[in-house]
N, C-alpha and C. Protein backbone atom coordinates (compact mmCIF):
# COMPACT_ATOMS: atom_id res chain seq x y z
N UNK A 1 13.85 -71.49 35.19
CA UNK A 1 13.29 -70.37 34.45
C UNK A 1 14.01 -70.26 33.10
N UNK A 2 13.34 -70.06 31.52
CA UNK A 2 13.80 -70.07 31.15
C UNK A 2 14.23 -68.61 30.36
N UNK A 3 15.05 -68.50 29.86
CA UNK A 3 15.61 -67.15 29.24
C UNK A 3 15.85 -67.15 28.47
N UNK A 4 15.95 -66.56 26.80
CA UNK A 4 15.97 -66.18 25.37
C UNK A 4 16.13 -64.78 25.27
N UNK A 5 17.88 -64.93 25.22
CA UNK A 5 18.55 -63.43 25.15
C UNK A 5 19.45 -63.02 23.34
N UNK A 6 18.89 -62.12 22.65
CA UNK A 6 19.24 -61.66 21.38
C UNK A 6 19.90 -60.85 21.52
N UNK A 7 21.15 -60.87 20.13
CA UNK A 7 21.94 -60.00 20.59
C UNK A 7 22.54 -59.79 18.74
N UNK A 8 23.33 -58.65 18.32
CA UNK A 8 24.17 -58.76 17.67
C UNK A 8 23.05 -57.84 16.44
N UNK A 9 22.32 -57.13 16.60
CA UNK A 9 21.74 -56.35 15.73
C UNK A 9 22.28 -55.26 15.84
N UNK A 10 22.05 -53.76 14.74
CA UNK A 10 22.47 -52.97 14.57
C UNK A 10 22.41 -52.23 12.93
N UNK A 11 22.94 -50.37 12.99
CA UNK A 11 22.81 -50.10 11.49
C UNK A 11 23.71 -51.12 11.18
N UNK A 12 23.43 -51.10 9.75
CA UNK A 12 23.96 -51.75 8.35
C UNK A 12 23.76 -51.17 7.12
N UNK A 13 24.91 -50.64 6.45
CA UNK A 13 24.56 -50.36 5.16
C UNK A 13 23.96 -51.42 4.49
N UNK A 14 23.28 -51.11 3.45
CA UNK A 14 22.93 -51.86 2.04
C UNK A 14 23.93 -52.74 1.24
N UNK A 15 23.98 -54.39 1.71
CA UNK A 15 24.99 -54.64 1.10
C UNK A 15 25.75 -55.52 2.21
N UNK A 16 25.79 -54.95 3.11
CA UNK A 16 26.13 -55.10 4.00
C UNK A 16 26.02 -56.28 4.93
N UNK A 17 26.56 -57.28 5.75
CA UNK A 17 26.30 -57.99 7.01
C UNK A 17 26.19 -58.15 8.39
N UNK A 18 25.58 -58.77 8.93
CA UNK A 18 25.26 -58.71 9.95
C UNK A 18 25.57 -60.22 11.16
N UNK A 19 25.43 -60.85 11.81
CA UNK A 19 25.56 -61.97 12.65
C UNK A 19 24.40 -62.20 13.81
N UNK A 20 23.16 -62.30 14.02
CA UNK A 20 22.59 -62.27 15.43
C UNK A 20 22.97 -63.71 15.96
N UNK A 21 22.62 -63.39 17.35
CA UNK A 21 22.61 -64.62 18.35
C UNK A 21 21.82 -64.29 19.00
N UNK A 22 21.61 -65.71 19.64
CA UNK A 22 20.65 -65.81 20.69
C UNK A 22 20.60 -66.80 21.73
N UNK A 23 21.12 -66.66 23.01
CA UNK A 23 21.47 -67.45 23.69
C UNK A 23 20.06 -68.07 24.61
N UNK A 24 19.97 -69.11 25.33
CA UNK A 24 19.13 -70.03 25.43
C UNK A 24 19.35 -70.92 26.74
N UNK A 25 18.77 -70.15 28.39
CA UNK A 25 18.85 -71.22 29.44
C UNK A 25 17.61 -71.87 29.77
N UNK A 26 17.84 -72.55 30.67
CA UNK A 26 16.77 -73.20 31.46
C UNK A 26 16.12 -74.01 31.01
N UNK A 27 16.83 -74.48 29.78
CA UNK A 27 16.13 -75.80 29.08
C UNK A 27 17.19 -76.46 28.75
N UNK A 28 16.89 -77.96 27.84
CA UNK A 28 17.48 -78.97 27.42
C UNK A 28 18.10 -78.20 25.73
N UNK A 29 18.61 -77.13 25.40
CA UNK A 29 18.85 -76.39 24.04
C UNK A 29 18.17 -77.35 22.82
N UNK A 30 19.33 -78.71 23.05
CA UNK A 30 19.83 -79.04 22.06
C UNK A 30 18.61 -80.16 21.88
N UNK A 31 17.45 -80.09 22.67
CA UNK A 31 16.13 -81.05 21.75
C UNK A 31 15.51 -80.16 21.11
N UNK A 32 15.48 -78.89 21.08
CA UNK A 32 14.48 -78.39 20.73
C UNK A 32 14.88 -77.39 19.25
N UNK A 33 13.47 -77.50 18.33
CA UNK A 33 13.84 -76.59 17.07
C UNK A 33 13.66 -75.37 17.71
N UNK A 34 14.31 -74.22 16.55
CA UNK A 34 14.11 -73.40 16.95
C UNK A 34 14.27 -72.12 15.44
N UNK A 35 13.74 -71.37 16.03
CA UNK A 35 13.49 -70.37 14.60
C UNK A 35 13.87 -68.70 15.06
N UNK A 36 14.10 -67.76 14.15
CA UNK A 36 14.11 -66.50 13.85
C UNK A 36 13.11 -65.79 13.14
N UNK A 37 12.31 -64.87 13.55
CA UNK A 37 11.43 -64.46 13.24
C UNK A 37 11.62 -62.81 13.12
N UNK A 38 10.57 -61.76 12.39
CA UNK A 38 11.04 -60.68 12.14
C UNK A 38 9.79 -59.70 12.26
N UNK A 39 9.76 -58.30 12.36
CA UNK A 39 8.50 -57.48 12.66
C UNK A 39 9.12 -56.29 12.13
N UNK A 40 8.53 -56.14 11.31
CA UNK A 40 8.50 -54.77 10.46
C UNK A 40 7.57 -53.37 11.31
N UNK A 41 7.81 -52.50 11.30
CA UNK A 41 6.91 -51.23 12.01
C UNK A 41 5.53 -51.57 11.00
N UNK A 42 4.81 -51.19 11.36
CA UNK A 42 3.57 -51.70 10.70
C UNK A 42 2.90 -52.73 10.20
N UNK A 43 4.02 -53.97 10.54
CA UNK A 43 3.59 -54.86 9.96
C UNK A 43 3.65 -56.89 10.77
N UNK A 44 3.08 -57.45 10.45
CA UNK A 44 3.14 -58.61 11.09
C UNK A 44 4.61 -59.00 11.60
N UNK A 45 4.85 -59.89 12.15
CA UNK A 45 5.63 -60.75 12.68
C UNK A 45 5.82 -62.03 11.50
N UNK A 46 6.63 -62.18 10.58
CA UNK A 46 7.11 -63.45 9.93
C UNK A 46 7.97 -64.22 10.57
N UNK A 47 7.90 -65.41 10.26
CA UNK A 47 8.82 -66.49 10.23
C UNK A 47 10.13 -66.10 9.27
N UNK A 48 11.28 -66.46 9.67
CA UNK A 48 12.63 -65.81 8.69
C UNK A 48 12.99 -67.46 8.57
N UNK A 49 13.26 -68.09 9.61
CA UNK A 49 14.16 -69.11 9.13
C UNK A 49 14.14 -70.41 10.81
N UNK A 50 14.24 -71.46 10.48
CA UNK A 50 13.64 -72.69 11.46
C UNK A 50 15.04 -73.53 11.07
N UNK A 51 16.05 -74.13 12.81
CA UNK A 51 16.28 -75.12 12.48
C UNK A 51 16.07 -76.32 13.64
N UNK A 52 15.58 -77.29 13.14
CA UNK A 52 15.25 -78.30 13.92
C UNK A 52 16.10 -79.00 14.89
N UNK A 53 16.18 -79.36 15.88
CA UNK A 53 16.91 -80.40 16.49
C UNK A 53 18.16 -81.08 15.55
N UNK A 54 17.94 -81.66 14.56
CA UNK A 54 18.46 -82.08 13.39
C UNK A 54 19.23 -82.13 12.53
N UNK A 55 19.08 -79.98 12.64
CA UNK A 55 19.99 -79.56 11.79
C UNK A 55 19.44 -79.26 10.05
N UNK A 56 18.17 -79.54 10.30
CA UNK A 56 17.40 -79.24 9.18
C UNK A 56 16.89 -77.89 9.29
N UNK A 57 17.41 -77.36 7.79
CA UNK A 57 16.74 -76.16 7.86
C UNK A 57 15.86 -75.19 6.86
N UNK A 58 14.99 -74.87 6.80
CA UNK A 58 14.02 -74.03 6.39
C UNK A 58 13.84 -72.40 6.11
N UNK A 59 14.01 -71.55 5.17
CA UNK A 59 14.16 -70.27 5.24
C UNK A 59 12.44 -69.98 4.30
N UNK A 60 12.51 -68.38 4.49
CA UNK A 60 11.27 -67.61 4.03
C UNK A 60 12.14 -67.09 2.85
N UNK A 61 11.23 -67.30 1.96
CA UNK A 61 11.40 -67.26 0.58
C UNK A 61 12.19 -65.81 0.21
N UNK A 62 12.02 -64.71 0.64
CA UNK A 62 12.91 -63.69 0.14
C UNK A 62 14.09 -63.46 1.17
N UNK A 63 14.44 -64.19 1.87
CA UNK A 63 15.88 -64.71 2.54
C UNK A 63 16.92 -65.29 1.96
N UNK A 64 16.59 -66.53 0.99
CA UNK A 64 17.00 -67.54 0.76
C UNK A 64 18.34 -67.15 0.15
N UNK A 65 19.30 -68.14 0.42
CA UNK A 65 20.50 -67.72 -0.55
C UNK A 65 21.26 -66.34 0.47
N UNK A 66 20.88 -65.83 1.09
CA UNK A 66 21.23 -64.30 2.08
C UNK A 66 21.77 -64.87 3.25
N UNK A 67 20.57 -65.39 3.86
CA UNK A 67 20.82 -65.52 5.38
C UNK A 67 20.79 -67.30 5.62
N UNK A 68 21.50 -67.29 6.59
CA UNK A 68 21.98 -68.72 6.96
C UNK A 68 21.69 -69.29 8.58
N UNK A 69 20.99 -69.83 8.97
CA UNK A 69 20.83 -70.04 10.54
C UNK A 69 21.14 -71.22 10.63
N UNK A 70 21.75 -71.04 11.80
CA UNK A 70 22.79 -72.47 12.82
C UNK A 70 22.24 -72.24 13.84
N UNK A 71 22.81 -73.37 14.62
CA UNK A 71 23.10 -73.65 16.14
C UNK A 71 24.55 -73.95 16.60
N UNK A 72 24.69 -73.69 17.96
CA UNK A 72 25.93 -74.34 18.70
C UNK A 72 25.44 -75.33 20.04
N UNK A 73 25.08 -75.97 20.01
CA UNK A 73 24.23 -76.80 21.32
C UNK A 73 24.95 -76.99 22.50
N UNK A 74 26.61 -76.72 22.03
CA UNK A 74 27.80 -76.83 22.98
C UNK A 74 27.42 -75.46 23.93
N UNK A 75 27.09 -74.58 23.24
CA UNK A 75 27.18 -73.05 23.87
C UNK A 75 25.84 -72.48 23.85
N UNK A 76 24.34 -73.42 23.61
CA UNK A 76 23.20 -73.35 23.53
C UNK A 76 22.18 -71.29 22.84
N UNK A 77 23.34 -71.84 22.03
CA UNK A 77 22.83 -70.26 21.33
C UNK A 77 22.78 -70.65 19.54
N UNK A 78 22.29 -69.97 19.44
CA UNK A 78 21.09 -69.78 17.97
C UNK A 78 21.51 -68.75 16.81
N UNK A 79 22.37 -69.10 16.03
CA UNK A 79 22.66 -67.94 15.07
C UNK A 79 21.87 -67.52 13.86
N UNK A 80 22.05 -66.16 13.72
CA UNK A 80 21.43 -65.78 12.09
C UNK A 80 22.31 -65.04 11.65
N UNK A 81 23.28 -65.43 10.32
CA UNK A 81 23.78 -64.67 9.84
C UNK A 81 23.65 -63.98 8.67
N UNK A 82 23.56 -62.72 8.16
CA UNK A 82 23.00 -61.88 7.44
C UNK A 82 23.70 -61.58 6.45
N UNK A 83 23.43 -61.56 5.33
CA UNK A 83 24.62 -61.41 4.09
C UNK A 83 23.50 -60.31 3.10
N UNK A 84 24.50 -59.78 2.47
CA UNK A 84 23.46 -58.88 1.41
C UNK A 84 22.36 -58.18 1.78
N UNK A 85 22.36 -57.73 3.12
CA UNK A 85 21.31 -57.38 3.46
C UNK A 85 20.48 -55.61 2.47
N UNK A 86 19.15 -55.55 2.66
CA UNK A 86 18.59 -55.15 1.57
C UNK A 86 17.76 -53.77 3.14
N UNK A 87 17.32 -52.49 2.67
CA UNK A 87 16.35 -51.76 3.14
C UNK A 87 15.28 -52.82 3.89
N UNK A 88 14.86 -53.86 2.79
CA UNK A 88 13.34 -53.63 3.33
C UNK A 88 13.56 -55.38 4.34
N UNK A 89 14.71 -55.43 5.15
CA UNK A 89 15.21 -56.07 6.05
C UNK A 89 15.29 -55.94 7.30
N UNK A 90 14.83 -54.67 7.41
CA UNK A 90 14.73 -53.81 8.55
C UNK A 90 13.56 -54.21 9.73
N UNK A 91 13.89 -54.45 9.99
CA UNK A 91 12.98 -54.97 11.55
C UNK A 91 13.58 -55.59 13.06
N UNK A 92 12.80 -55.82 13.95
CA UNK A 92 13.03 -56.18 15.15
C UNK A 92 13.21 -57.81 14.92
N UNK A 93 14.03 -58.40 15.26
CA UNK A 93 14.33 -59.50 14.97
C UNK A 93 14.63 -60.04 16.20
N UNK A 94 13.76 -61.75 16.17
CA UNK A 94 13.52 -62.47 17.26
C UNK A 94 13.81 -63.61 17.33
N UNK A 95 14.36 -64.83 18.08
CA UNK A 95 14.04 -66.13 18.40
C UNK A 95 13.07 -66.46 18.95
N UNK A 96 12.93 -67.54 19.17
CA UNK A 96 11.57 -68.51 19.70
C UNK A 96 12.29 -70.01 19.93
N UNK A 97 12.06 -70.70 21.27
CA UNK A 97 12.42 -72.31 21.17
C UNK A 97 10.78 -72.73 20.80
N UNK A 98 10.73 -73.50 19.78
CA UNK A 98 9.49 -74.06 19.29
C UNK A 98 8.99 -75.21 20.09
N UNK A 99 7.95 -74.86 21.07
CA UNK A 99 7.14 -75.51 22.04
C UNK A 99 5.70 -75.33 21.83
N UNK A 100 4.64 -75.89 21.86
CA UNK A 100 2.99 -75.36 22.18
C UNK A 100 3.15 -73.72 22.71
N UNK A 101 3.96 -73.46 23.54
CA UNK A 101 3.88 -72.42 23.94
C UNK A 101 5.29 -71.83 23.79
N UNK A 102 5.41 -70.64 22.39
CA UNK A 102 6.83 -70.71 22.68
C UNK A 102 7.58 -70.01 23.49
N UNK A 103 8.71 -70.32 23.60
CA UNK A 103 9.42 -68.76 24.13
C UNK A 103 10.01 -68.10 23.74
N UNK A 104 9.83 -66.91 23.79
CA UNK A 104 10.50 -65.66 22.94
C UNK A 104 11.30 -64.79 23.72
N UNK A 105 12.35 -64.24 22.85
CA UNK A 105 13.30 -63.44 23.70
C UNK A 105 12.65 -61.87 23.36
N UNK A 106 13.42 -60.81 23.94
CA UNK A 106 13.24 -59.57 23.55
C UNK A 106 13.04 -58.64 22.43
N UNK A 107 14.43 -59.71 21.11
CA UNK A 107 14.31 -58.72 19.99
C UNK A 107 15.56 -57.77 20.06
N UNK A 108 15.85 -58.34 19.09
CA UNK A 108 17.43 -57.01 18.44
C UNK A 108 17.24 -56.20 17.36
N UNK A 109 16.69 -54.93 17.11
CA UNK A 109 17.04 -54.38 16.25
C UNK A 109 17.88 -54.61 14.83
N UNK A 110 16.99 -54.46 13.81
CA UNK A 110 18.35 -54.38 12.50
C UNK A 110 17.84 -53.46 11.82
N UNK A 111 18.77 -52.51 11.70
CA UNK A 111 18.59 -51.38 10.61
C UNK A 111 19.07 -51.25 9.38
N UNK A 112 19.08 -51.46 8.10
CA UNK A 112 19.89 -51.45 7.25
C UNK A 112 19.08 -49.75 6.02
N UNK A 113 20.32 -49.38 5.90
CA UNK A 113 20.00 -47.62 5.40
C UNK A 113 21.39 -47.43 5.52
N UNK A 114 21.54 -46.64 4.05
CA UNK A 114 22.45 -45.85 3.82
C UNK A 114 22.55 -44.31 4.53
């Protein structure tokens, strides 16, 4: 069975950083890409940031330069780390292991407000 557990959200001032993780059983971790994704109250679900098997990585254009995503394949968990974070950053924030069908974890909270 597999499991996609997020963790490490929370307030944040403006300015401010943050670290999520996301830990990852019941699979092979370290074949598979994998991404961070984000959901605003009212609003879609984006893509934030993808890294491949590889180590290649991909961010959404008003991220770039901010936030940084890794892996540890030793400890099969998924980082996003948050720098400069801004108000309109604010959302439920998610992983996914990228399959036809993916799997998604729960979602950590990030609040950023003064």
């Amino acid at each position: 069975q597999v499991q996609v557990v997020e963790s490490g959200g929370g307030l944040v001032q403006p300015g401010g950083s943050l670290r999520l993780s996301c830990v990852v059983s019941g699979l092979i971790f370290s074949n598979y890409n994998m991404r961070w994704h984000r959901q605003a109250p009212g609003k879609e679900r984006e893509l934030v940031a993808t890294i491949t098997s590889g180590y290649t990585t991909s961010y959404l254009n008003s991220v770039k330069g901010r936030f940084t995503i890794s892996r540890d394949n030793a400890k099969n968990t998924l980082y996003l780390q948050m720098n400069s974070l801004k108000p309109e950053d604010t959302a439920v924030y998610f992983c996914s292991v990228v399959r036809s069908l993916p799997y998604w974890g729960q979602g950590t909270q990030v609040t950023v407000s003064s």
